[in-house]
Protein backbone atom coordinates (compact mmCIF):
# COMPACT_ATOMS: atom_id res chain seq x y z
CA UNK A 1 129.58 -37.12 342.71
CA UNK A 2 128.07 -39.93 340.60
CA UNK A 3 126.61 -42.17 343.30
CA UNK A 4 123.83 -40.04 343.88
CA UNK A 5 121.08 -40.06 341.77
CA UNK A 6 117.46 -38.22 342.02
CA UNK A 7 115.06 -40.17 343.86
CA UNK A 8 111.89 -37.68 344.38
CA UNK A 9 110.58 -34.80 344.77
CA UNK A 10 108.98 -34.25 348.22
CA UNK A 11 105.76 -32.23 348.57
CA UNK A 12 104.08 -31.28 351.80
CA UNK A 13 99.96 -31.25 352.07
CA UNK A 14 97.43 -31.78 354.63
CA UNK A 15 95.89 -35.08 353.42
CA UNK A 16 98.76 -36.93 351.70
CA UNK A 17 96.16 -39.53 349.75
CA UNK A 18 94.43 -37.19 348.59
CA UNK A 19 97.04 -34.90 346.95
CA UNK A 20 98.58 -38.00 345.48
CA UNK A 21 95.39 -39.45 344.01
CA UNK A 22 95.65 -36.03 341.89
CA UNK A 23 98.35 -36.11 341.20
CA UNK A 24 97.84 -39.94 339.97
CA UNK A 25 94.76 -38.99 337.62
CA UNK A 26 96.97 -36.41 335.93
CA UNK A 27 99.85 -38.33 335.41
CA UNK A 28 99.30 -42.21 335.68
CA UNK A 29 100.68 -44.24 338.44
CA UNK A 30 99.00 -45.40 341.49
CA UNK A 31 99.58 -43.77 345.07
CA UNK A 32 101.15 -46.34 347.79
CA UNK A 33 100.66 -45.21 351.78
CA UNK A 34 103.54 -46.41 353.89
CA UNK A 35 101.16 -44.92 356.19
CA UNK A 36 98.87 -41.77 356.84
CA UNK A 37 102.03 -39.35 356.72
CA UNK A 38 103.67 -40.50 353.44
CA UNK A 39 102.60 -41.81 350.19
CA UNK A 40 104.45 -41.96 346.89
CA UNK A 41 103.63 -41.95 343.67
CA UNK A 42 105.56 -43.39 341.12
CA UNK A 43 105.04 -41.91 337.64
CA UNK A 44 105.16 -44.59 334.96
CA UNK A 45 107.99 -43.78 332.87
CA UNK A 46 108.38 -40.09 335.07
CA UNK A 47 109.75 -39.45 338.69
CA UNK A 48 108.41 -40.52 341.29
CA UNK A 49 106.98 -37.64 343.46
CA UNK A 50 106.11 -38.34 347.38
CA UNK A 51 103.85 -36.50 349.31
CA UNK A 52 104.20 -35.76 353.45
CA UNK A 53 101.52 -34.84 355.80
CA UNK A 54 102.13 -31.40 357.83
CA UNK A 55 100.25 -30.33 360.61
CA UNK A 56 98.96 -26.77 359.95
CA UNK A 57 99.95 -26.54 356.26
CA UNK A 58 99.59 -23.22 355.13
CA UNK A 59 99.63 -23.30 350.87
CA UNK A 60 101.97 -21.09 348.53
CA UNK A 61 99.88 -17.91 347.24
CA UNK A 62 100.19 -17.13 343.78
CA UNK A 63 102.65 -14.72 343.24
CA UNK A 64 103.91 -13.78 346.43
CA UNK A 65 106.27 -12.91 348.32
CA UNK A 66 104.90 -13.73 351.85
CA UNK A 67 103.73 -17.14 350.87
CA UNK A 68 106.16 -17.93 348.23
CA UNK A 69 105.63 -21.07 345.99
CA UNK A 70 108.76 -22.88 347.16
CA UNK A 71 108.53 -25.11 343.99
CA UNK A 72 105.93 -25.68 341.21
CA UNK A 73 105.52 -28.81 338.86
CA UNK A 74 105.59 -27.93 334.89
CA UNK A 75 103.65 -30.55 332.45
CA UNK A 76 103.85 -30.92 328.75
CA UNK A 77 100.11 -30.51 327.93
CA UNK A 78 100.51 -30.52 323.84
CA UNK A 79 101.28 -28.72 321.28
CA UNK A 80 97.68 -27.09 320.00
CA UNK A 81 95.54 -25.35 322.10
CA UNK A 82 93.10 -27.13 322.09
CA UNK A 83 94.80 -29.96 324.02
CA UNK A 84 95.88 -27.66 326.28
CA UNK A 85 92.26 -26.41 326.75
CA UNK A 86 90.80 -30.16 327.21
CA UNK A 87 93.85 -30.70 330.15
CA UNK A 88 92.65 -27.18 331.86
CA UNK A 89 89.39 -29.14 331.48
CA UNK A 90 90.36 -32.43 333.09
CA UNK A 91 92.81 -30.68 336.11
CA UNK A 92 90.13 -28.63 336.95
CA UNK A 93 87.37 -31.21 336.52
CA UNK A 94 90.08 -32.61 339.73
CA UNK A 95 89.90 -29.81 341.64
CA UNK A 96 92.60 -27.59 340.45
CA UNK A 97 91.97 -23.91 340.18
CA UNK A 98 93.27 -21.87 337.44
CA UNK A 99 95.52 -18.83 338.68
CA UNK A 100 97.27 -17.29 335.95
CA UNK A 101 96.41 -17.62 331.91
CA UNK A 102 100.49 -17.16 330.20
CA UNK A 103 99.15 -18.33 326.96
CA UNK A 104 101.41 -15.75 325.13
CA UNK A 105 104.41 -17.28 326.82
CA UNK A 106 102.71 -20.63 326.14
CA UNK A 107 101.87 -21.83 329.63
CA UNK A 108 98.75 -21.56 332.51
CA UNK A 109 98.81 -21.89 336.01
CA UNK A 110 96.93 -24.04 338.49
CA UNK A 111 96.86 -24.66 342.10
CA UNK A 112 96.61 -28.18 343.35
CA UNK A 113 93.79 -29.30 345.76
CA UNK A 114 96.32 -28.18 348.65
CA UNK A 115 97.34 -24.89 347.17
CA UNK A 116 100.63 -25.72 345.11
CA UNK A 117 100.89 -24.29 341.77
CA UNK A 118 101.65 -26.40 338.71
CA UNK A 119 101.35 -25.55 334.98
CA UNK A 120 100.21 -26.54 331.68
CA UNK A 121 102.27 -25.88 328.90
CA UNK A 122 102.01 -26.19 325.49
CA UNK A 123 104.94 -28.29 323.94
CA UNK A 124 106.33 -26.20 320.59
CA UNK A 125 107.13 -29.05 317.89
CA UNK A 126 109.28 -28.08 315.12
């Protein structure tokens, strides 16, 4: 089926602006409301990721079964540690939260501002 393409990845939150002025200082890009329900993001040279209100939002929980994750985001952080550890810095300087340290499988997890989890991982070059 070639005339579909990918047009973004939809992500459901409490305060829409919010979440995607996160999102925005992580990646680049600058959020655009339609209105208080939806705002996208488009990534510059990325994907463009939109983000919808939802009355009574109830976030992932990290692991779990009862409040699975649904999705999560993965980001190339660099290839040393040490730019991973000055991202960590910056996402949590944002508000993310740090759930899970995988640095032997060369990745750490964070929860967004409205509970989604995202990681950090640290890009091998040969």
């Amino acid at each position: 089926m070639t005339a579909v393409r990918f047009r973004s990845t939809v992500i459901d939150c409490p305060d829409p602006l919010a979440l995607a002025g996160f999102y925005a200082e992580i990646l680049g890009g600058t959020p655009v409301a339609d209105d208080e329900e939806w705002v996208v993001l488009g990534i510059p040279q990325g994907p463009r990721i939109a983000f919808q209100r939802v009355e009574r939002y109830t976030p992932p929980q990290w692991p779990s079964a009862d409040r699975p994750q649904q999705f999560h985001l993965d980001f190339d952080a660099g290839s040393t540690w040490e730019e991973i550890e000055a991202a960590e810095k910056a996402v949590l300087a944002l508000g993310a939260r740090l759930l899970e340290r995988r640095d032997e499988e060369d990745f750490r997890v964070y929860a967004d501002p409205a509970g989604h989890p995202f990681c950090l991982c640290r890009i091998d070059h040969p």
